[in-house]
PDB file of N, CA and C in Angstrom:
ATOM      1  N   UNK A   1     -11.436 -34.085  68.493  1.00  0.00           N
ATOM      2  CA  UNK A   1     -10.332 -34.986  68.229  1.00  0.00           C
ATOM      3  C   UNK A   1      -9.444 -34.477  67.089  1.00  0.00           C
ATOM      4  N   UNK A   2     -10.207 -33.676  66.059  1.00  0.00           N
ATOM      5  CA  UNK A   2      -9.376 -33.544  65.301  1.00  0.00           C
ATOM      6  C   UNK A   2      -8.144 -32.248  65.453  1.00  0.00           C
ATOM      7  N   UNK A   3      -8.429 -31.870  66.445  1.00  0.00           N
ATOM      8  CA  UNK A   3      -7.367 -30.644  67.021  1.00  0.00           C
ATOM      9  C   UNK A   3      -6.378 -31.582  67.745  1.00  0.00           C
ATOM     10  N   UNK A   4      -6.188 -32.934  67.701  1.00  0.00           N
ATOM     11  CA  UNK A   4      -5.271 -34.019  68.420  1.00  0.00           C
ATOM     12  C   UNK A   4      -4.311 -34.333  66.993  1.00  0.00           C
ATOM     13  N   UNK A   5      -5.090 -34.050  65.741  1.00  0.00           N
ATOM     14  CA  UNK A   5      -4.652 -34.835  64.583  1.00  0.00           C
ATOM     15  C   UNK A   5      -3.468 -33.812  64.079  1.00  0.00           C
ATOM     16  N   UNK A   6      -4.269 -32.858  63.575  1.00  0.00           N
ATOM     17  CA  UNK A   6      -3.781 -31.532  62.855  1.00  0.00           C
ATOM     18  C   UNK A   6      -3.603 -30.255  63.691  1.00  0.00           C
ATOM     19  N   UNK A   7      -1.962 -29.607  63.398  1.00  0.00           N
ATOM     20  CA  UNK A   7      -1.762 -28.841  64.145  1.00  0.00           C
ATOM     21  C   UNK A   7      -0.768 -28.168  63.296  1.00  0.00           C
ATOM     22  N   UNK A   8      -1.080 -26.689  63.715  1.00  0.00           N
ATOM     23  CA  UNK A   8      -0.174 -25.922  63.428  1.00  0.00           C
ATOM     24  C   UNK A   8       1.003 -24.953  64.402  1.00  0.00           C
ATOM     25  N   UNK A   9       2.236 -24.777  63.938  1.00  0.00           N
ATOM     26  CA  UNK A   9       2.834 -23.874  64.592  1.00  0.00           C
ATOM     27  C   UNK A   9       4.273 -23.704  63.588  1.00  0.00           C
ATOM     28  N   UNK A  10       5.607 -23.223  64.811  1.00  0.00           N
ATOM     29  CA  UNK A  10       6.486 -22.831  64.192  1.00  0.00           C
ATOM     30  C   UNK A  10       7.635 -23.489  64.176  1.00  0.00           C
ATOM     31  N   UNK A  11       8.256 -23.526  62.691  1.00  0.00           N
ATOM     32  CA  UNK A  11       9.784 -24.609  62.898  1.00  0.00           C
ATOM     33  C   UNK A  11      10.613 -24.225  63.505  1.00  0.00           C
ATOM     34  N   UNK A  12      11.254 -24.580  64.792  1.00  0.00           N
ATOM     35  CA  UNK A  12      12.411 -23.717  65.338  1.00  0.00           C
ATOM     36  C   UNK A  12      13.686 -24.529  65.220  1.00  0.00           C
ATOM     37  N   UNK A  13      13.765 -25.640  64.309  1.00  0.00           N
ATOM     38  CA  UNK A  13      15.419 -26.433  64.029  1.00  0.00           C
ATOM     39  C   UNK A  13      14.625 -27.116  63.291  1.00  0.00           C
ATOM     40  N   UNK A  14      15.551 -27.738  62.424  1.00  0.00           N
ATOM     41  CA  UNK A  14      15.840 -28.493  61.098  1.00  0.00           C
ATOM     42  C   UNK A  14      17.435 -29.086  61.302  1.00  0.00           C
ATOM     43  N   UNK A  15      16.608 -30.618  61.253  1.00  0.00           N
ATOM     44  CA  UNK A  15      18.060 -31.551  60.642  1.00  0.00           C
ATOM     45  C   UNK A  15      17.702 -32.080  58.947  1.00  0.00           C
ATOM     46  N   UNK A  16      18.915 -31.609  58.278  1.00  0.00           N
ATOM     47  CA  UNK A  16      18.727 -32.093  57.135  1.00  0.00           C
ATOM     48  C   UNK A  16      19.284 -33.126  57.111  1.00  0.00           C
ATOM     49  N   UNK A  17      20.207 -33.807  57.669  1.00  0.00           N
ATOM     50  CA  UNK A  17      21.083 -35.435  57.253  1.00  0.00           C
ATOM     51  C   UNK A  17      19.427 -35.849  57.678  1.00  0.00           C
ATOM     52  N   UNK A  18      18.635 -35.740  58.589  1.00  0.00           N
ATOM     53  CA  UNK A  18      17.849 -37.219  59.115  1.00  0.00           C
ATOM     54  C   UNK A  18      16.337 -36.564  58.134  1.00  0.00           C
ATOM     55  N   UNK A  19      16.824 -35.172  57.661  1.00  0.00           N
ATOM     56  CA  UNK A  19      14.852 -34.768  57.556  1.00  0.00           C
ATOM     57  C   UNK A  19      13.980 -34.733  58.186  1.00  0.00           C
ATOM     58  N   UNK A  20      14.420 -33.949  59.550  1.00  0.00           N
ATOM     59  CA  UNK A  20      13.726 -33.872  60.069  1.00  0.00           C
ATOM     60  C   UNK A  20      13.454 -32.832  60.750  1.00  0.00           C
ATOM     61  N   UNK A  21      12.136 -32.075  61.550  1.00  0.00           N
ATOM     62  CA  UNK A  21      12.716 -30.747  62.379  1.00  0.00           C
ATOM     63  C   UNK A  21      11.887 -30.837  63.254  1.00  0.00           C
ATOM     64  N   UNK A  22      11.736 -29.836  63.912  1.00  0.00           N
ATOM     65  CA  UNK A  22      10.819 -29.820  65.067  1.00  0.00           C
ATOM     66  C   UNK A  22       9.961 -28.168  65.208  1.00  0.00           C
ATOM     67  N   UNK A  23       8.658 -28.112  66.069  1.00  0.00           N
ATOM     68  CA  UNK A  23       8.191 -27.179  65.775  1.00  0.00           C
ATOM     69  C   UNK A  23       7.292 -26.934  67.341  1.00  0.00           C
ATOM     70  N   UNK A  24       7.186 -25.496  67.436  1.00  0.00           N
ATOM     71  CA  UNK A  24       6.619 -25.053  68.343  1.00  0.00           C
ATOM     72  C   UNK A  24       5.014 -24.693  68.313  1.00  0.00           C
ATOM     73  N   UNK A  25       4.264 -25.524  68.958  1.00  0.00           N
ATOM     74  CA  UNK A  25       3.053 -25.191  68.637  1.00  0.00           C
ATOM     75  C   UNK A  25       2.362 -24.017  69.808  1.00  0.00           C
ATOM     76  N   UNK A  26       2.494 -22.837  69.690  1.00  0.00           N
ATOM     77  CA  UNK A  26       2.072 -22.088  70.359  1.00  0.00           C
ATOM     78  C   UNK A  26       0.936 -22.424  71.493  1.00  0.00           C
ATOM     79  N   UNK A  27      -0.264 -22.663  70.730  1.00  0.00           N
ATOM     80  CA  UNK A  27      -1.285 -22.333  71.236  1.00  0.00           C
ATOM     81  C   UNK A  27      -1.956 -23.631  71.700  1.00  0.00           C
ATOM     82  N   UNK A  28      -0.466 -24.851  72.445  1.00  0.00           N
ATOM     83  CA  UNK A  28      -0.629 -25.695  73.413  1.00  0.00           C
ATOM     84  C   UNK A  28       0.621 -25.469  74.424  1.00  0.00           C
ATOM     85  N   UNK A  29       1.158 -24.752  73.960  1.00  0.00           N
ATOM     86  CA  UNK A  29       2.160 -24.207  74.750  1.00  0.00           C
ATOM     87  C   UNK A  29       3.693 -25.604  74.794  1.00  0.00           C
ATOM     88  N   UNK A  30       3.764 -26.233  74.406  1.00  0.00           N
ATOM     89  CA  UNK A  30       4.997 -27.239  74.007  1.00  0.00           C
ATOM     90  C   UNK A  30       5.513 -27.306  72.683  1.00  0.00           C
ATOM     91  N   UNK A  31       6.504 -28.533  72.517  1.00  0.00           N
ATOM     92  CA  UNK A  31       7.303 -28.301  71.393  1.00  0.00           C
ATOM     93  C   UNK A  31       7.282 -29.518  70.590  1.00  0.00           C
ATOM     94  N   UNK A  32       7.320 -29.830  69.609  1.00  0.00           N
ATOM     95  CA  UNK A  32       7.396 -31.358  69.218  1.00  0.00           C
ATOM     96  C   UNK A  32       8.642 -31.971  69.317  1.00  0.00           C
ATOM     97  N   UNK A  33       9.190 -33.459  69.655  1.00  0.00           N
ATOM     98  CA  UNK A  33      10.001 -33.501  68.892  1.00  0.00           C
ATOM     99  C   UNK A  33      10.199 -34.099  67.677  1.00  0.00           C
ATOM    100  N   UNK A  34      11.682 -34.445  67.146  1.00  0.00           N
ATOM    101  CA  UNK A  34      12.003 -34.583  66.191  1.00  0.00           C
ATOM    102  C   UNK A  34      10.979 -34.975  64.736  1.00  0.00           C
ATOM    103  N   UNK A  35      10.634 -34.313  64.216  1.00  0.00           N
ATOM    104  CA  UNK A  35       9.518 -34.929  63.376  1.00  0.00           C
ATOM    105  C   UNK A  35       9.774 -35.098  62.120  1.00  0.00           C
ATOM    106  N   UNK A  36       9.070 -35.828  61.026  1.00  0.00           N
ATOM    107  CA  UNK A  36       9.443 -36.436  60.014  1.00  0.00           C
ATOM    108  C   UNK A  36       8.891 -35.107  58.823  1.00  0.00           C
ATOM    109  N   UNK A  37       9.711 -35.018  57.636  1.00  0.00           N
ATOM    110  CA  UNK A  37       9.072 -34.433  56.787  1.00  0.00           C
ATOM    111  C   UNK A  37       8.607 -35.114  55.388  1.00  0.00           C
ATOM    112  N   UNK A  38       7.117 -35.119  55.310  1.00  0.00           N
ATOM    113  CA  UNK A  38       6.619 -35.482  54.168  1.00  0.00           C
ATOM    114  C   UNK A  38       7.552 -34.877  53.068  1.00  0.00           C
ATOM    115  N   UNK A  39       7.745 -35.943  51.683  1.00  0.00           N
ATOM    116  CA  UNK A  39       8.263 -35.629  50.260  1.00  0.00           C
ATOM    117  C   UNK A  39       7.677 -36.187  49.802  1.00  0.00           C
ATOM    118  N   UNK A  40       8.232 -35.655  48.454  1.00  0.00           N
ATOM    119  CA  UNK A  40       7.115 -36.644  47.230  1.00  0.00           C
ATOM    120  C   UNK A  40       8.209 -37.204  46.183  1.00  0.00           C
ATOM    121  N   UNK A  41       8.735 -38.121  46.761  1.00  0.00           N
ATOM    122  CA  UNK A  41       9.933 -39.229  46.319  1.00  0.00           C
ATOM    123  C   UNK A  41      11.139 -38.555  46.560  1.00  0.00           C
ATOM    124  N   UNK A  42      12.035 -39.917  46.559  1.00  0.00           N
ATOM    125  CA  UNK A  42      13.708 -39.400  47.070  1.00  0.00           C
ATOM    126  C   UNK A  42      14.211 -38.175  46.403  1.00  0.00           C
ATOM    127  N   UNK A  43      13.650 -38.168  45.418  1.00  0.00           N
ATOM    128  CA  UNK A  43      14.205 -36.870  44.743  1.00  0.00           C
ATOM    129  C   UNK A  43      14.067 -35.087  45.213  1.00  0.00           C
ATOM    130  N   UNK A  44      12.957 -35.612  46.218  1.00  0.00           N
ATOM    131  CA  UNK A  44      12.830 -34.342  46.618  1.00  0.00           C
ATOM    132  C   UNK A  44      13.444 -33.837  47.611  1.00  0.00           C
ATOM    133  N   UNK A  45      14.300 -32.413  47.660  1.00  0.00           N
ATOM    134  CA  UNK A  45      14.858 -32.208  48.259  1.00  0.00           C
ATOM    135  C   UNK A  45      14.909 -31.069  49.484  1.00  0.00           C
ATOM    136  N   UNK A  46      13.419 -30.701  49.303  1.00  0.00           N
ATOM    137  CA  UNK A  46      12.282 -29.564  49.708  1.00  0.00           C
ATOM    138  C   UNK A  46      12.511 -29.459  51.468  1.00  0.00           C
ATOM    139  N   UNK A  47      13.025 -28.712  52.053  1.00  0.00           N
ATOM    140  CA  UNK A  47      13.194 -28.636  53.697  1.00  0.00           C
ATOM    141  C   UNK A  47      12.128 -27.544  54.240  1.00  0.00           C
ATOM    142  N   UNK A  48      11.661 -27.494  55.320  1.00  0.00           N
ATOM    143  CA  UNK A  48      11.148 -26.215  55.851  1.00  0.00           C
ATOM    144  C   UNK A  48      12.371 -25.098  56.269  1.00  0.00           C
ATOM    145  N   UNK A  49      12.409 -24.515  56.476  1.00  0.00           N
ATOM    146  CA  UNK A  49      12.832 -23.232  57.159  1.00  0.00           C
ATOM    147  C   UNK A  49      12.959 -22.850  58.576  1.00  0.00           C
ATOM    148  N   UNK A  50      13.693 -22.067  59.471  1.00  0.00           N
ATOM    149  CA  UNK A  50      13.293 -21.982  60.872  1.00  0.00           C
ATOM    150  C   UNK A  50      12.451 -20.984  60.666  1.00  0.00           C
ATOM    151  N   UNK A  51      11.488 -20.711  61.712  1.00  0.00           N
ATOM    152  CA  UNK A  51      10.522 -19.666  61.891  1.00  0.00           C
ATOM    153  C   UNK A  51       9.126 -19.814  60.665  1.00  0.00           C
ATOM    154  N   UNK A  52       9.128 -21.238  59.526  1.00  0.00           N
ATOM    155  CA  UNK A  52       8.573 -21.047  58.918  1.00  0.00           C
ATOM    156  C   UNK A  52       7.204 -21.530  59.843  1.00  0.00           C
ATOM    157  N   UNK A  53       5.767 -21.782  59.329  1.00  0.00           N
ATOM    158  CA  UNK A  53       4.776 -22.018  59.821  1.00  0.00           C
ATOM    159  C   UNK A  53       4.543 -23.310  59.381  1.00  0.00           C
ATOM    160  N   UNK A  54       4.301 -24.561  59.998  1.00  0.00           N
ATOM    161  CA  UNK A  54       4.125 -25.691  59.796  1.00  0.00           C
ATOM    162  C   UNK A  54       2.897 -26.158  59.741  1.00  0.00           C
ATOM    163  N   UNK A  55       2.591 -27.122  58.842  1.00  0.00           N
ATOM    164  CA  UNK A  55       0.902 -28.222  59.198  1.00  0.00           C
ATOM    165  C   UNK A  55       1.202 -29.250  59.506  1.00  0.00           C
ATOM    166  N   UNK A  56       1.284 -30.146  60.458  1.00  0.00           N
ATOM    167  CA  UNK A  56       1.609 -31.410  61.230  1.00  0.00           C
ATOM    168  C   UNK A  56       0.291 -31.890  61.170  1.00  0.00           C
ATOM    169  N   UNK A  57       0.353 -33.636  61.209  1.00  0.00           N
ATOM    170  CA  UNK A  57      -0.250 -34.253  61.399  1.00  0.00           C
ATOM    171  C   UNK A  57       0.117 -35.063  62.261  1.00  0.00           C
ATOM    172  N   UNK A  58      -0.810 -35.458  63.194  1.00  0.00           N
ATOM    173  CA  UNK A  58      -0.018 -36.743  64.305  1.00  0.00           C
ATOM    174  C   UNK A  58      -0.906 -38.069  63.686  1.00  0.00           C
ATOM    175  N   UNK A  59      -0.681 -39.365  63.914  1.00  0.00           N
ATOM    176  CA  UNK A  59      -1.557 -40.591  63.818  1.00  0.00           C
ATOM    177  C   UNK A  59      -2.410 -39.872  64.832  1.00  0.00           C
ATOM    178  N   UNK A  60      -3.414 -40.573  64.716  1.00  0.00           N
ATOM    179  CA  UNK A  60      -4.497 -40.578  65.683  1.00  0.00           C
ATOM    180  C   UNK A  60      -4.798 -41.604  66.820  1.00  0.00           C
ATOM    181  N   UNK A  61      -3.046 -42.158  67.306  1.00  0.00           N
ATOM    182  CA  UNK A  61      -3.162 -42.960  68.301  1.00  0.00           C
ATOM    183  C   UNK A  61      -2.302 -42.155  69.606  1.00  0.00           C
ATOM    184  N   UNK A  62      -2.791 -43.172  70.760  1.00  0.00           N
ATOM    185  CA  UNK A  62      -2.036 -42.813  72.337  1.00  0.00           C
ATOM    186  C   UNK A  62      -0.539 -42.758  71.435  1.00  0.00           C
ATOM    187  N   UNK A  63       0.084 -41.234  71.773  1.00  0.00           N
ATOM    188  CA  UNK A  63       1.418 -41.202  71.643  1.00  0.00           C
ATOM    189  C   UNK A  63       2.453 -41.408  69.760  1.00  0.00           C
ATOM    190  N   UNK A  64       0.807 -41.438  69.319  1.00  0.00           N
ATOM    191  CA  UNK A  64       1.677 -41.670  68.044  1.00  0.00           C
ATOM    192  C   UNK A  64       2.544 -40.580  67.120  1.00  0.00           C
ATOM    193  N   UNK A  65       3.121 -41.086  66.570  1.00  0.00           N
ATOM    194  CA  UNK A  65       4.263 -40.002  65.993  1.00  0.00           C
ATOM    195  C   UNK A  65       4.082 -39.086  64.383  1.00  0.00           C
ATOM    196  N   UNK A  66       4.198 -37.920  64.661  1.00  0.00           N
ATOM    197  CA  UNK A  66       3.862 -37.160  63.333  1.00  0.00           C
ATOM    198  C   UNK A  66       4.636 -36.719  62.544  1.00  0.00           C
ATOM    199  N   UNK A  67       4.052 -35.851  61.349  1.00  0.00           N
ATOM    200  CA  UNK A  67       5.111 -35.582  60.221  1.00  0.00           C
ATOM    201  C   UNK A  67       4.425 -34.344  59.537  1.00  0.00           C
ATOM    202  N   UNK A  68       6.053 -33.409  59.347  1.00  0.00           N
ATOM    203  CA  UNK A  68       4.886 -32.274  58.085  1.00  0.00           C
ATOM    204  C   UNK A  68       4.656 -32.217  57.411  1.00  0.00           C
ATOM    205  N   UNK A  69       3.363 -31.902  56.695  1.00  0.00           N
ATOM    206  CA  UNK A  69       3.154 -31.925  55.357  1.00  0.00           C
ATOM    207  C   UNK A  69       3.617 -30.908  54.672  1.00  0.00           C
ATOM    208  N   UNK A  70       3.448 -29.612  55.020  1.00  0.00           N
ATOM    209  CA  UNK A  70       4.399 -28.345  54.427  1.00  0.00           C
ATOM    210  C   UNK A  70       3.958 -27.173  55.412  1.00  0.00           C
ATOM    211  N   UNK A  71       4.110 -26.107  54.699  1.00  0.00           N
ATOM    212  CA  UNK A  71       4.438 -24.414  55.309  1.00  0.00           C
ATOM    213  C   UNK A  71       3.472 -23.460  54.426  1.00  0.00           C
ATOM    214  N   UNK A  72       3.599 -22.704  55.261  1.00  0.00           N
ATOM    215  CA  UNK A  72       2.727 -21.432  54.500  1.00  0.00           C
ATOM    216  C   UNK A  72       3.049 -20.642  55.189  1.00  0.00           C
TER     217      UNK A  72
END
């Protein structure tokens, strides 16, 4: 289950007005969409990158919606 939770792959777009981007997870072969990016208060102004490497988390429900925590 926990390969349902946490996932990695690659950012291939970034919206900065909404903060949000989306990412390709290879090694399920689809794409996410639009997803939320974790900050650590309004002040932060921290974006991913395209092509950077993402850690996503999804809820752990039918269909629920995820967000990144960061890149490496």
């Amino acid at each position: 289950m926990i390969e349902h939770i946490v996932r990695v792959g690659t950012v291939t777009a970034v919206d900065p007005e909404a903060g949000k981007a989306r990412v390709l997870f290879q090694d399920k072969g689809f794409s996410s969409g639009w997803l939320a990016i974790l900050r650590h208060g309004q002040d932060d102004t921290w974006l991913p990158k395209v092509n950077d490497t993402a850690v996503v988390l999804y809820l752990p429900v039918w269909q629920g919606d995820g967000f990144i925590v960061g890149v490496f």
